[in-house]
N, C-alpha and C. Protein backbone atom coordinates (compact mmCIF):
# COMPACT_ATOMS: atom_id res chain seq x y z
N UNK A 1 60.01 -27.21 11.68
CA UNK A 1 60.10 -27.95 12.92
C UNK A 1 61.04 -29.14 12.74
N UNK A 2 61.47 -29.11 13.74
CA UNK A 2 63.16 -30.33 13.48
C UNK A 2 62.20 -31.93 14.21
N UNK A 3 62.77 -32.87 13.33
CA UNK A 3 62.29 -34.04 13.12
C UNK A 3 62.97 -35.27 14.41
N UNK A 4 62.77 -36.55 14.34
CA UNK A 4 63.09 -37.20 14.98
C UNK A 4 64.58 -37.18 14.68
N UNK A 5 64.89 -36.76 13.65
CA UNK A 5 66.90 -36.36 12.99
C UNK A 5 67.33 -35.40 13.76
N UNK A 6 66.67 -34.85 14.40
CA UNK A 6 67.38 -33.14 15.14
C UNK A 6 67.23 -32.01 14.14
N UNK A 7 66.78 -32.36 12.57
CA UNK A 7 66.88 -31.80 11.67
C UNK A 7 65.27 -30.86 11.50
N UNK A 8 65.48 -29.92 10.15
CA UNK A 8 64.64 -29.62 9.76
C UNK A 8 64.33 -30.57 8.40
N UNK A 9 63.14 -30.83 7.70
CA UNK A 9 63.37 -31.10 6.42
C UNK A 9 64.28 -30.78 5.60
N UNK A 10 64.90 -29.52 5.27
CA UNK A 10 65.79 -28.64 4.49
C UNK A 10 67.39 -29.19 5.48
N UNK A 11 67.14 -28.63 6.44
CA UNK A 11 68.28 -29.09 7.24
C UNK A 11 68.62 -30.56 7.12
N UNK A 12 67.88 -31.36 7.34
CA UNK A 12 68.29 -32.85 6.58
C UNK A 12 68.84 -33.16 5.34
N UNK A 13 68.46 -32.47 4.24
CA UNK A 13 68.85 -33.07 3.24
C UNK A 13 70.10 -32.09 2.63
N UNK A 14 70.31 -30.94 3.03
CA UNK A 14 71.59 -29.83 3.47
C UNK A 14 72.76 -31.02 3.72
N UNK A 15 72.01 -31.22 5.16
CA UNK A 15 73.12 -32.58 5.75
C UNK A 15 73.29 -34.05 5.14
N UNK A 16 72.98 -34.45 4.11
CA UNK A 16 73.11 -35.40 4.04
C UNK A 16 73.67 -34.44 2.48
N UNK A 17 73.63 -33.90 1.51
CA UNK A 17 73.97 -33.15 0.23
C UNK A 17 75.46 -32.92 0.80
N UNK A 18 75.75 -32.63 1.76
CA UNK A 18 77.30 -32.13 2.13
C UNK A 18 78.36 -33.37 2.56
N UNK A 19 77.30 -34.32 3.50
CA UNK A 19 77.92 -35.37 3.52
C UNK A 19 78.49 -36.18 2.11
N UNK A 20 77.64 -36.28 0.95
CA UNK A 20 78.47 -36.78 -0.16
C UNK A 20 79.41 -35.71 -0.88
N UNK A 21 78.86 -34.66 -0.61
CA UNK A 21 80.37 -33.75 -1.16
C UNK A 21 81.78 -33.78 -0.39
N UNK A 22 81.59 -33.79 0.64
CA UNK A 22 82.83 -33.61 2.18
C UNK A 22 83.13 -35.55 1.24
N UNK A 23 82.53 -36.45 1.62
CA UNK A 23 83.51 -37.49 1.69
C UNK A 23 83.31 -38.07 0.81
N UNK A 24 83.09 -38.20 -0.28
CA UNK A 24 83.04 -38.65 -1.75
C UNK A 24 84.01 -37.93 -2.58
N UNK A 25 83.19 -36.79 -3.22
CA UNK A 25 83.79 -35.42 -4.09
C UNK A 25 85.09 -35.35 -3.42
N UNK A 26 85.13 -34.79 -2.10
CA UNK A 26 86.66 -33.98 -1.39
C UNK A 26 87.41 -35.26 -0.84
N UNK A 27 87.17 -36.46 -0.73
CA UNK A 27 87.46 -37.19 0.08
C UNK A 27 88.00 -37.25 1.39
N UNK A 28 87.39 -36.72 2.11
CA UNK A 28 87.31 -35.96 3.12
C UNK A 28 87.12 -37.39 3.89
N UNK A 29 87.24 -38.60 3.94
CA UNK A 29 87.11 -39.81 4.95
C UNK A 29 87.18 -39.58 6.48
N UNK A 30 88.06 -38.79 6.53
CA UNK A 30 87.99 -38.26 8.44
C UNK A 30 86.23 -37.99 8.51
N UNK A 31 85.82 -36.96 7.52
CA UNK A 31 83.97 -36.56 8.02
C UNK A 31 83.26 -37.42 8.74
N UNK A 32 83.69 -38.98 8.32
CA UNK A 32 82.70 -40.15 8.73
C UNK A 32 82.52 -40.05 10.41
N UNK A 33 83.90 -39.86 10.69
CA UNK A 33 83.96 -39.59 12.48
C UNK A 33 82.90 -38.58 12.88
N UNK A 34 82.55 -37.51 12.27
CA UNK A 34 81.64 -36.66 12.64
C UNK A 34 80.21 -36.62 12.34
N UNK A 35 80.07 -37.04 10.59
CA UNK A 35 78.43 -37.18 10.35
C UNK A 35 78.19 -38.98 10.59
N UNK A 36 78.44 -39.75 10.95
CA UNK A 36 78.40 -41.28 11.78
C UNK A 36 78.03 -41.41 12.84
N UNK A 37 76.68 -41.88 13.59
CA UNK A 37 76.85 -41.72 14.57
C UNK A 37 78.03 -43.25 14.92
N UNK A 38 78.23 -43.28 16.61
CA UNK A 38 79.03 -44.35 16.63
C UNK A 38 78.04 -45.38 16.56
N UNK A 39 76.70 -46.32 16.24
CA UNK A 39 76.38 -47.18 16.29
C UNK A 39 75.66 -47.25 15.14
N UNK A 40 76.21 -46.64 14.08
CA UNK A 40 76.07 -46.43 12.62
C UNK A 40 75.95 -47.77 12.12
N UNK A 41 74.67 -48.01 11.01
CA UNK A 41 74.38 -49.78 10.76
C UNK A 41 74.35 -49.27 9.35
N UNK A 42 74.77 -49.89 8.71
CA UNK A 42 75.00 -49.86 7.16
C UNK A 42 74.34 -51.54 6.43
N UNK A 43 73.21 -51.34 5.88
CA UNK A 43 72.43 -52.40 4.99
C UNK A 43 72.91 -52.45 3.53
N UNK A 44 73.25 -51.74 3.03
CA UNK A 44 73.51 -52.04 1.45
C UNK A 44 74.02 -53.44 1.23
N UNK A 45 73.95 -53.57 0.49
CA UNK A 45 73.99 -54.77 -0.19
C UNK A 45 75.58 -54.23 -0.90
N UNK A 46 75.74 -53.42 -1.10
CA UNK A 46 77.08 -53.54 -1.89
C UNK A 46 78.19 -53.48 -0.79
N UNK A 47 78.15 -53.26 0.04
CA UNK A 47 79.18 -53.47 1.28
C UNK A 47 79.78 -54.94 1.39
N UNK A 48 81.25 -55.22 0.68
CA UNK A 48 81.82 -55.97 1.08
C UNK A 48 81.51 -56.73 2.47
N UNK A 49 81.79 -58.00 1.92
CA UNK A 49 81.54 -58.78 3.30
C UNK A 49 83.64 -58.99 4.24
N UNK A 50 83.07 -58.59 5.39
CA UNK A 50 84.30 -58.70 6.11
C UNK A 50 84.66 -57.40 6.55
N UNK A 51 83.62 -56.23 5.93
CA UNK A 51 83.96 -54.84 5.99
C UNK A 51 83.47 -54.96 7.68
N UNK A 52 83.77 -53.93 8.51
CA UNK A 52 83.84 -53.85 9.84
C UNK A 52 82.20 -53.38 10.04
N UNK A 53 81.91 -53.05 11.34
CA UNK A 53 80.48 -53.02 11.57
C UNK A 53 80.73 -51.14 11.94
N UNK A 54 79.46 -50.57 11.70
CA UNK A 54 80.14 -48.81 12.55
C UNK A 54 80.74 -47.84 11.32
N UNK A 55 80.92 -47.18 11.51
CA UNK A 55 81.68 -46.05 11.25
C UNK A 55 83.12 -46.06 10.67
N UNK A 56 83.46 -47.12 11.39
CA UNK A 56 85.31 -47.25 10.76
C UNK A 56 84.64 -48.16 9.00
N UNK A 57 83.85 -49.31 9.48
CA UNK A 57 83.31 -50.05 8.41
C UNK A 57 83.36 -49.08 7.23
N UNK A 58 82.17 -47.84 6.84
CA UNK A 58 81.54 -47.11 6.35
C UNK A 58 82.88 -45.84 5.53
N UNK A 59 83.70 -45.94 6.45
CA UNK A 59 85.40 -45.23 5.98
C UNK A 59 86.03 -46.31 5.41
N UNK A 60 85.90 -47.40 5.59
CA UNK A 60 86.80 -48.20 4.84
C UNK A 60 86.46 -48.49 3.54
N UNK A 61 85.26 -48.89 3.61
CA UNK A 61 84.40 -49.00 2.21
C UNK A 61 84.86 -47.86 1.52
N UNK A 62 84.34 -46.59 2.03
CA UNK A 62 84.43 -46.03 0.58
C UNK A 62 86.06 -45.33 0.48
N UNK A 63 86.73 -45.35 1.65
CA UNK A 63 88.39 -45.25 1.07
C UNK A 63 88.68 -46.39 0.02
N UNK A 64 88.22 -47.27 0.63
CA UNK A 64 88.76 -48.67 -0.56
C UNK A 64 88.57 -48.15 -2.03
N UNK A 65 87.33 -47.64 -2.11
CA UNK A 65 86.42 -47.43 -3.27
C UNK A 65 87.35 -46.17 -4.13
N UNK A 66 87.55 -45.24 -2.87
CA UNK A 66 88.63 -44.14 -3.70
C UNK A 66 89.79 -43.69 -4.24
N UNK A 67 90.57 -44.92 -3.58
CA UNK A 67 91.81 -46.05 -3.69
C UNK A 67 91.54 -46.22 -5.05
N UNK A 68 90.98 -47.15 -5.56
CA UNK A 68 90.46 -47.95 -6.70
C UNK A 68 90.63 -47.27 -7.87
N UNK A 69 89.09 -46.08 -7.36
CA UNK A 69 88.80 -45.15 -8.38
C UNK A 69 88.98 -43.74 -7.77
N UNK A 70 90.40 -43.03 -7.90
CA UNK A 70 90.68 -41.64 -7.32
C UNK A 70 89.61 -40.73 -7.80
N UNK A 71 89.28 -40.78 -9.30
CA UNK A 71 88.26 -39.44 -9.74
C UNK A 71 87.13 -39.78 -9.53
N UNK A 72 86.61 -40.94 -8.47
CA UNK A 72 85.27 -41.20 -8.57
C UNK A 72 84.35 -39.95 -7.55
N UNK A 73 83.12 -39.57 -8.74
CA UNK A 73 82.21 -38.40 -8.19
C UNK A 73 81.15 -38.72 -8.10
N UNK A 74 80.40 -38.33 -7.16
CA UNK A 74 78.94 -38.27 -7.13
C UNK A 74 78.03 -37.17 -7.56
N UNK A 75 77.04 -37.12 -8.02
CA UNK A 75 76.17 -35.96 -8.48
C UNK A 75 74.49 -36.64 -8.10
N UNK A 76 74.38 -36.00 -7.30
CA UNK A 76 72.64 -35.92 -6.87
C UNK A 76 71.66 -35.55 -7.66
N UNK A 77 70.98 -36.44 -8.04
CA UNK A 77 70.28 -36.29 -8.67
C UNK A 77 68.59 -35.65 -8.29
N UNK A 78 68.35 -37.06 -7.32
CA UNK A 78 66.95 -35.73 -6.79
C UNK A 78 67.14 -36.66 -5.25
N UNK A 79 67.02 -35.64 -4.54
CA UNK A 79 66.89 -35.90 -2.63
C UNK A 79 65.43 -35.48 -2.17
N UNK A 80 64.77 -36.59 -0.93
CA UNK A 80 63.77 -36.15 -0.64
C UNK A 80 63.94 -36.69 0.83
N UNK A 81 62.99 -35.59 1.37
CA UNK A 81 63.14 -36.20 3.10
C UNK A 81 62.00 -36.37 3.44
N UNK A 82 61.56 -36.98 4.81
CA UNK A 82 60.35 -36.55 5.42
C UNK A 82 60.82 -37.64 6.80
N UNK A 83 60.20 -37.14 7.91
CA UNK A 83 60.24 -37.48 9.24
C UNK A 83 61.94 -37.54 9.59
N UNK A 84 62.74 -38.50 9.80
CA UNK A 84 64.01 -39.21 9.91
C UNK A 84 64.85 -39.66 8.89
N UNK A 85 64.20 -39.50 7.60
CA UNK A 85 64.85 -40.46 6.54
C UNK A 85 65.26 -39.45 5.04
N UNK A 86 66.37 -39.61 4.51
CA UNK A 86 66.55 -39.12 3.37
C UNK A 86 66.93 -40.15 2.73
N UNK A 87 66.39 -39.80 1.73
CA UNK A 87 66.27 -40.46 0.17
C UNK A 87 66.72 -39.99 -0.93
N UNK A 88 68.19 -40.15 -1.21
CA UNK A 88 68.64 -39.69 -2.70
C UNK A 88 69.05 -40.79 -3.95
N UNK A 89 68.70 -40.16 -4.84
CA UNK A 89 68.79 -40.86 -6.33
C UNK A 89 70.45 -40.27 -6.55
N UNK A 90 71.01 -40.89 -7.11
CA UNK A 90 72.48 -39.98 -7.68
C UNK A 90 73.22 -40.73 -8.57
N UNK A 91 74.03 -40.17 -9.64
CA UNK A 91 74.96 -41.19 -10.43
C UNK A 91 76.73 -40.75 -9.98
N UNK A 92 77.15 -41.97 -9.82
CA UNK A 92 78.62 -42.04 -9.75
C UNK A 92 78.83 -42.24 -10.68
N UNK A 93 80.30 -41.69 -11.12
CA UNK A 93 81.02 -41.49 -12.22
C UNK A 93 82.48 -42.00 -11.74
N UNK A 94 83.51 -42.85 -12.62
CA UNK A 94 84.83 -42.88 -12.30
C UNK A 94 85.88 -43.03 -13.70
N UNK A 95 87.17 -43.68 -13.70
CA UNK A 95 87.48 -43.87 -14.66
C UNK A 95 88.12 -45.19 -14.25
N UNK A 96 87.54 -46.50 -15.44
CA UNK A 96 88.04 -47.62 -14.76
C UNK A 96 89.66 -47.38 -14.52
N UNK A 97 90.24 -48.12 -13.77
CA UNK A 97 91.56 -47.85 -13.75
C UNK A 97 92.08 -49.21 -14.82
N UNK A 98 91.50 -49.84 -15.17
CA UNK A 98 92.17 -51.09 -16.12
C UNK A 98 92.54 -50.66 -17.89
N UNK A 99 91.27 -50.49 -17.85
CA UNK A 99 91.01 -49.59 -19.20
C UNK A 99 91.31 -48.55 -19.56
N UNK A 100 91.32 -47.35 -18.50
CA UNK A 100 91.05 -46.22 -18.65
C UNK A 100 90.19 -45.30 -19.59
N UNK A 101 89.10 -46.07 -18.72
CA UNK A 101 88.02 -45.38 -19.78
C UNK A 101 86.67 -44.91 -18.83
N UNK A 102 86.08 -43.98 -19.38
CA UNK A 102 85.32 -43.58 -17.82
C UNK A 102 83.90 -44.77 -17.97
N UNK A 103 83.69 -44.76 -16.21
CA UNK A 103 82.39 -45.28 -16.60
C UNK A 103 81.34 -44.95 -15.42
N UNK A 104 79.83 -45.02 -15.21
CA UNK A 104 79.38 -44.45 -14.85
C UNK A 104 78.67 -45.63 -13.63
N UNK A 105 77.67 -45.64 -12.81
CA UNK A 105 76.33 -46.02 -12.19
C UNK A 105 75.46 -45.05 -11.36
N UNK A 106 74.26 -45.45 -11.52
CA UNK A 106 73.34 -44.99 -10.72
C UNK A 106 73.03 -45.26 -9.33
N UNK A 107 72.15 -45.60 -8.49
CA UNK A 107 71.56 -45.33 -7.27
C UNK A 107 71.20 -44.86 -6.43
N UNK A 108 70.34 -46.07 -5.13
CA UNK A 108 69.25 -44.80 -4.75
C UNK A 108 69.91 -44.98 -3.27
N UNK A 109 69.84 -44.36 -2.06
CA UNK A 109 70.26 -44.31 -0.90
C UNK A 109 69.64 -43.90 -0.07
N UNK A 110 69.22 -44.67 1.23
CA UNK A 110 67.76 -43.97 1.87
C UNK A 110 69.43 -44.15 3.30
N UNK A 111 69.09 -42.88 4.14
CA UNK A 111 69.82 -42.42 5.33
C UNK A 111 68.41 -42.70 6.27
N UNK A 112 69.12 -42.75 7.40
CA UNK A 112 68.44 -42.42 8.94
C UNK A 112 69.18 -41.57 9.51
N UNK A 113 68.52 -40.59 10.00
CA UNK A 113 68.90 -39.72 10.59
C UNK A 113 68.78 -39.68 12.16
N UNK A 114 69.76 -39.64 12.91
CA UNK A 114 69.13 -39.47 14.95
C UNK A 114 70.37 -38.90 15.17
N UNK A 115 69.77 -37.67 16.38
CA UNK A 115 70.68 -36.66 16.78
C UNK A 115 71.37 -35.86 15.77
N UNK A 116 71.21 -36.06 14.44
CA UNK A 116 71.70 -34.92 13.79
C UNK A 116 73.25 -35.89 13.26
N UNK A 117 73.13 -36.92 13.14
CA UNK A 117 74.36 -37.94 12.91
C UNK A 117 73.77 -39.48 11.62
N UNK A 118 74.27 -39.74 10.99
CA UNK A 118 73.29 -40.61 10.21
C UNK A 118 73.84 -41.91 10.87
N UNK A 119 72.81 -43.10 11.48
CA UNK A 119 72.54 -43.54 11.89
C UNK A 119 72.46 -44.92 11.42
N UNK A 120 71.55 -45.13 10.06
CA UNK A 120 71.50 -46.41 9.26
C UNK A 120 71.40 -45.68 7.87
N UNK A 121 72.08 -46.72 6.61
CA UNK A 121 71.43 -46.67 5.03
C UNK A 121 71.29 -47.69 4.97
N UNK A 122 70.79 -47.50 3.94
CA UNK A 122 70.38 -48.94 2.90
C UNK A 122 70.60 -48.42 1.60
N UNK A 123 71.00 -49.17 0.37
CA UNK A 123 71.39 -48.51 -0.65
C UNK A 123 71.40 -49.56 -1.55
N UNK A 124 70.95 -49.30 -2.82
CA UNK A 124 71.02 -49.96 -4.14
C UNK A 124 71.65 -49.64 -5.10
N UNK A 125 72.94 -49.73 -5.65
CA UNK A 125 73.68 -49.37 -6.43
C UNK A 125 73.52 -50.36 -7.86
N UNK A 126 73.63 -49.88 -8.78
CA UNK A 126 73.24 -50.70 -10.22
C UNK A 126 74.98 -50.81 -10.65
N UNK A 127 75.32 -52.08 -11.00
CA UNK A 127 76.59 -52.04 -11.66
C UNK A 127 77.52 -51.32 -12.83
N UNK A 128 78.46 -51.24 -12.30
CA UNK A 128 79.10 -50.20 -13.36
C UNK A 128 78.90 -50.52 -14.41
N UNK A 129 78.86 -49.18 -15.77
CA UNK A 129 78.96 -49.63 -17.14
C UNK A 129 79.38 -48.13 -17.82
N UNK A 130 79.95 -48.82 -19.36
CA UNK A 130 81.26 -47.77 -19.89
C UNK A 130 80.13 -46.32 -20.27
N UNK A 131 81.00 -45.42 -19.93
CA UNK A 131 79.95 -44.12 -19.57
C UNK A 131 79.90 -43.40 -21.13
């Protein structure tokens, strides 16, 4: 039965597993236009201040981020849903560009889901260190 997300449980976290592959992994930054809704609120704490509010915000961030670090990947570690909300654990991986030496972080990322578009995160990212 599909949730206050439009989703199913499975179908939620499908959609949110593809969303970090499409625009992380592939860098696929256009996706944001489609899995965003337009009144998309982004809480993390690691979001630059001055970054825009929405959807363009949420593309800029992590273009900036892929700019930076071209080979940076994500790998999911464990995803869980229930009602509106997904919750994934995952580690990013990059290679500093100063050093050139790879290095890694963890974090956790809780989505909102409405209409089938993600809506709000919140996210805790732990600082980089040499992998």
């Amino acid at each position: 039965m599909a949730s206050e997300s439009g989703f199913t449980t499975e179908e939620a976290k499908a959609f949110v597993r593809n969303h970090f592959e499409q625009f992380v992994n592939r860098k696929n930054i256009a996706i944001g236009t489609v899995n965003f809704s337009p009144d998309f609120i982004d809480h993390g704490a690691d979001v630059p201040p001055g970054t825009p509010p929405g959807p363009a915000g949420a593309m800029q961030y992590v273009g900036n981020a892929l700019k930076h670090f071209p080979d940076m990947h994500v790998t999911i570690e464990d995803i869980i849903a229930e009602g509106d909300k997904v919750v994934v654990r995952n580690v990013w991986t990059a290679t500093d560009p100063q050093l050139q030496k790879p290095i890694s972080f963890r974090g956790i990322v809780i989505w909102r889901i409405a209409h089938r578009q993600l809506a709000e995160r919140w996210a805790f990212l732990e600082p980089p260190r040499p992998s």
